[in-house]
Protein backbone atom coordinates (compact mmCIF):
# COMPACT_ATOMS: atom_id res chain seq x y z
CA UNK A 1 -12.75 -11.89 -12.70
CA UNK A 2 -13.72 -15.09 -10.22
CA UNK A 3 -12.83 -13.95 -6.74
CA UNK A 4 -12.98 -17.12 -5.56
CA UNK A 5 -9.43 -17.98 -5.74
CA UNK A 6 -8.12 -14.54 -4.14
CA UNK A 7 -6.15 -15.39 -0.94
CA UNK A 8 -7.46 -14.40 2.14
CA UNK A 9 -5.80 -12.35 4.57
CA UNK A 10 -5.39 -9.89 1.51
CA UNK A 11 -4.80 -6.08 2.44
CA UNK A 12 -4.42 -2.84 0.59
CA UNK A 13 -1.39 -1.29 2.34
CA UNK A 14 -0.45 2.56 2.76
CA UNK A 15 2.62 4.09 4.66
CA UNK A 16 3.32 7.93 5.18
CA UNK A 17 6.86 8.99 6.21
CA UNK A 18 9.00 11.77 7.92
CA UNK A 19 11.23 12.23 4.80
CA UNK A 20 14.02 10.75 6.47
CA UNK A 21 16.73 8.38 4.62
CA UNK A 22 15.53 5.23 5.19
CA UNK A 23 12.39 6.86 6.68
CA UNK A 24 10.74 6.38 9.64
CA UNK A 25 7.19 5.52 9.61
CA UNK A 26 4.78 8.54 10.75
CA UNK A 27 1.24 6.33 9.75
CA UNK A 28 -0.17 3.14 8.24
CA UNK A 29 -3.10 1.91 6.82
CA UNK A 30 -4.44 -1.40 6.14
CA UNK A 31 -7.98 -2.30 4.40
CA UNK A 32 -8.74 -5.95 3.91
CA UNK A 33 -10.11 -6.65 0.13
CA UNK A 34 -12.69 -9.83 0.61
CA UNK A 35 -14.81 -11.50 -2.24
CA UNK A 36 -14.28 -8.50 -4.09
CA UNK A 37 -14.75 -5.87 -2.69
CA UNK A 38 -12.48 -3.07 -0.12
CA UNK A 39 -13.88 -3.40 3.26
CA UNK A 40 -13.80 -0.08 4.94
CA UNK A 41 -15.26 -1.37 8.16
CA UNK A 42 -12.36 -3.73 9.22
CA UNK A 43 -9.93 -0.74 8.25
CA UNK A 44 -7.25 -0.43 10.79
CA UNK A 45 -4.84 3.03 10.76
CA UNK A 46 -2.27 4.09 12.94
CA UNK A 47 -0.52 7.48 13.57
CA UNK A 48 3.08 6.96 14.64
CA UNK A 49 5.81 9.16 16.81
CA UNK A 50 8.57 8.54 14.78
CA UNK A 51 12.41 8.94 16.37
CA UNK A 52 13.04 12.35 14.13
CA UNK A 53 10.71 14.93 13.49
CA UNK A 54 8.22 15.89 10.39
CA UNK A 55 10.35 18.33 8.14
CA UNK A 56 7.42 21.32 6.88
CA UNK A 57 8.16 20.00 3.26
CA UNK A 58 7.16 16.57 4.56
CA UNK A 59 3.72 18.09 5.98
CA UNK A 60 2.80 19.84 2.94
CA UNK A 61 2.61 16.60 1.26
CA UNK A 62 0.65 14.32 3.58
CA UNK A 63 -0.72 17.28 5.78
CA UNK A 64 0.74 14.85 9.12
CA UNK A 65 2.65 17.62 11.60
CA UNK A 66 4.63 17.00 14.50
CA UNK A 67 1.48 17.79 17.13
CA UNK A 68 -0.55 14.98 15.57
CA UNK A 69 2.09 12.40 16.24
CA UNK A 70 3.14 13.74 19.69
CA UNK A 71 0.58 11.93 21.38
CA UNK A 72 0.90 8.89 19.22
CA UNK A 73 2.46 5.26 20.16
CA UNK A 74 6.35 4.57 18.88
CA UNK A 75 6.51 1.97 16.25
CA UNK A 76 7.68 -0.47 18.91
CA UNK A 77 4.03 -0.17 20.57
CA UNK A 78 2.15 -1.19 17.55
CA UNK A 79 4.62 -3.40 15.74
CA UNK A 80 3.41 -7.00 17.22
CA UNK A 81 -0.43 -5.83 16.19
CA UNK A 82 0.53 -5.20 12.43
CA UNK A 83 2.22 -7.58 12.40
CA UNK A 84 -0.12 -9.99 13.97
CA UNK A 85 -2.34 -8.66 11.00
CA UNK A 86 0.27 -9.11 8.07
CA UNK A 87 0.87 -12.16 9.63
CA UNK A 88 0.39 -14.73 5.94
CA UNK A 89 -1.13 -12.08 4.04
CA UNK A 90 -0.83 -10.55 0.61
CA UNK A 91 -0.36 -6.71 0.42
CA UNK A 92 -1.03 -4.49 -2.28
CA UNK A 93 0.12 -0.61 -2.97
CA UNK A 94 0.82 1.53 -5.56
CA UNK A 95 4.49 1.45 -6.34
CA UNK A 96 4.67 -1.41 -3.83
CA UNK A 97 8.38 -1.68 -3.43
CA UNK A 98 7.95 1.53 -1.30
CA UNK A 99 5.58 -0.30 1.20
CA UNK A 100 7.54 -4.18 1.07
CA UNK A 101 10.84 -2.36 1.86
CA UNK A 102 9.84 0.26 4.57
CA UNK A 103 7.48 -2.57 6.25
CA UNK A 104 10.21 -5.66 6.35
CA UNK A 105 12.68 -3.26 7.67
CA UNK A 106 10.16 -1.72 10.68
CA UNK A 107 9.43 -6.09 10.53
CA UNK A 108 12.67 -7.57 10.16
CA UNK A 109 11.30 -11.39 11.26
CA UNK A 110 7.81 -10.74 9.00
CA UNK A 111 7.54 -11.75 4.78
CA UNK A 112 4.70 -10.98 3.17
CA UNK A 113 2.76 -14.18 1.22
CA UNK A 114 3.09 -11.72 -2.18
CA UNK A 115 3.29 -8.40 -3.32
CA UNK A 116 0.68 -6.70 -5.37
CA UNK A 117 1.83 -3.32 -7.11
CA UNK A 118 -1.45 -1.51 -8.76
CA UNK A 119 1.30 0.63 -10.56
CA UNK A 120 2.45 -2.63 -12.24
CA UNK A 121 -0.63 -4.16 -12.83
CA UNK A 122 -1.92 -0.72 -14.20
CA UNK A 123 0.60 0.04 -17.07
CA UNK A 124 -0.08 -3.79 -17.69
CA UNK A 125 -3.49 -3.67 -18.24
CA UNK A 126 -3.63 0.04 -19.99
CA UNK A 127 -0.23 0.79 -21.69
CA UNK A 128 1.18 4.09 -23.32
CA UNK A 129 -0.78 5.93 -21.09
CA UNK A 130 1.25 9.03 -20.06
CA UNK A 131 0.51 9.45 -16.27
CA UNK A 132 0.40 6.02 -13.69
CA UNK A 133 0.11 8.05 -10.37
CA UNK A 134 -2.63 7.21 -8.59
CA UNK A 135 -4.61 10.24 -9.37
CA UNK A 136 -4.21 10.25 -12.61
CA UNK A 137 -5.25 6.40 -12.31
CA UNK A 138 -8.58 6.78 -10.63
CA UNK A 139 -9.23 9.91 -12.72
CA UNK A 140 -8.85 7.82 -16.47
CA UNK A 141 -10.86 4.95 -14.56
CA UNK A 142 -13.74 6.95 -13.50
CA UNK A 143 -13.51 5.47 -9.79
CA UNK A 144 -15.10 8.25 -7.41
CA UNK A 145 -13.59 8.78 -4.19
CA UNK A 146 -15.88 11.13 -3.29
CA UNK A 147 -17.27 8.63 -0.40
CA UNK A 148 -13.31 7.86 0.76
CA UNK A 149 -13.32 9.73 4.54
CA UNK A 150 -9.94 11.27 4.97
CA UNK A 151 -7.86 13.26 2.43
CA UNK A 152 -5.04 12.63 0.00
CA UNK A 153 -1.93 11.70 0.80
CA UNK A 154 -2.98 10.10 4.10
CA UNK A 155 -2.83 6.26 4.69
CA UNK A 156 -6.20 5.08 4.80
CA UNK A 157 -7.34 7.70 2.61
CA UNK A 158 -4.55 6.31 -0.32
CA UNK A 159 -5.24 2.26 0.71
CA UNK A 160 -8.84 2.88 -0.16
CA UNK A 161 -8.25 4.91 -3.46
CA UNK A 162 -5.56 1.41 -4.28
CA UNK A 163 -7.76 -0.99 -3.57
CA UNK A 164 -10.59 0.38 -5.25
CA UNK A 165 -8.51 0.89 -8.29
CA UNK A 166 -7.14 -2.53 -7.67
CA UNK A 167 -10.69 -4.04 -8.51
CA UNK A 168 -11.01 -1.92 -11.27
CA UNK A 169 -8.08 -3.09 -12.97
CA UNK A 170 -8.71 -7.17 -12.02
CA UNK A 171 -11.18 -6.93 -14.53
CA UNK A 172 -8.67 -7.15 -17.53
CA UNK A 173 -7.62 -10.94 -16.27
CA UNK A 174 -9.32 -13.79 -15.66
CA UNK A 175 -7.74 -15.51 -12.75
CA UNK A 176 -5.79 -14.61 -9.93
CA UNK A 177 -2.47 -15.96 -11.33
CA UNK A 178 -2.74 -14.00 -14.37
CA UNK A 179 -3.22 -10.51 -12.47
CA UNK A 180 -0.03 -11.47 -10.45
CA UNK A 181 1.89 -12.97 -13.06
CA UNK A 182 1.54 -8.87 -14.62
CA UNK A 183 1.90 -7.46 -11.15
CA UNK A 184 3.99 -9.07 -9.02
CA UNK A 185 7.72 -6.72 -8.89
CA UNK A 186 10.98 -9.01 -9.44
CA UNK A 187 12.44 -10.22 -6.36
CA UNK A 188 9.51 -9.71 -4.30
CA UNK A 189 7.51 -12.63 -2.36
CA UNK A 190 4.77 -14.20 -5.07
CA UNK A 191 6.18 -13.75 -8.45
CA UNK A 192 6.68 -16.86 -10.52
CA UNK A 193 10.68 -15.85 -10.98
CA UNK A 194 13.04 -14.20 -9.18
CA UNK A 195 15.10 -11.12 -10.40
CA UNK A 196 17.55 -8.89 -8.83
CA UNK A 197 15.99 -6.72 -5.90
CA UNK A 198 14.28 -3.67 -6.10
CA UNK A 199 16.50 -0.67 -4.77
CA UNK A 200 15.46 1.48 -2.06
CA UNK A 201 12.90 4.09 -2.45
CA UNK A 202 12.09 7.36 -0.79
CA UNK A 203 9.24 7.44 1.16
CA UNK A 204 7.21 11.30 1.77
């Protein structure tokens, strides 16, 4: 894969939620990807106090509880900076539709340039595999996370394990078109053609 034509800002995206229906935004993660390669460094996170509380279910997945977040900013505090951020960018996630929905409704003026799904691109490159989840992904890949700070299920934690399963995968297509032109989800910003929207998705 030639890097060279990857767009720049580019950022590996991760969200956590309360559980609620549409849910309300508890973290996010963002970790730039630049000549081809995740950049830790320039990682930016946020916790969020979100308007309804953490259900225990919730916690179990993504280990956040309501006494993390009580000190944290509102959305509204942090909104202009990711934005600011997103602003032009490409994102890419696993199952992306997840992060383009819950991010352009907590950013109802902001688009993303295009929409990367590593869930997409991975059944792409490697079909009639039984399992896409990202474990799963990184275990069949042989990417070790064992230098990813953090834990799984948390934002930054997640956008790292994406990103660096992101590169893996870019290696099955030459160019930058090609690995959108598999990844890209109808009716999101940066596929070639547009289909009907994706439906709402719940977000732990």
């Amino acid at each position: 894969m030639n890097f060279t034509d990857w767009p720049r800002p580019l950022y590996i995206v991760d969200v956590e939620g309360n559980g609620a229906n549409p849910p309300d935004l508890v973290e996010v993660a963002l970790i730039p990807v630049e000549d081809g390669r995740v950049v830790p460094d320039q990682a930016r996170s946020w916790l969020i106090q979100a308007p309804v509380s953490i259900p225990a279910r919730v916690t179990r997945i993504h280990g956040i509880t309501n006494a993390m977040t009580e000190a944290a900013p509102r959305w509204s505090q942090v909104a202009g900076e990711v934005r600011a951020l997103l602003e032009g960018a490409w994102i890419v996630a696993h199952s992306a539709s997840v992060e383009y929905n819950v991010l352009t409704r907590h950013l109802p003026d902001w688009q993303p340039a295009g929409v990367v799904d590593t869930l997409r691109l991975a059944k792409d490159a490697d079909p009639g595999q039984k399992g896409y989840g990202l474990d799963p992904l990184t275990a069949r890949h042989h990417i070790d996370l064992s230098a990813v700070p953090g834990a799984r299920h948390r934002a930054a934690y997640d956008a790292h394990a994406t990103g660096l399963l992101l590169l893996q995968l870019a290696d099955h297509y030459p160019t930058w078109e090609a690995l959108t032109a598999a990844s890209v989800p109808p009716g999101l910003p940066g596929r070639p053609t547009t289909t009907a929207p994706q439906h709402e998705e719940t977000l732990w």
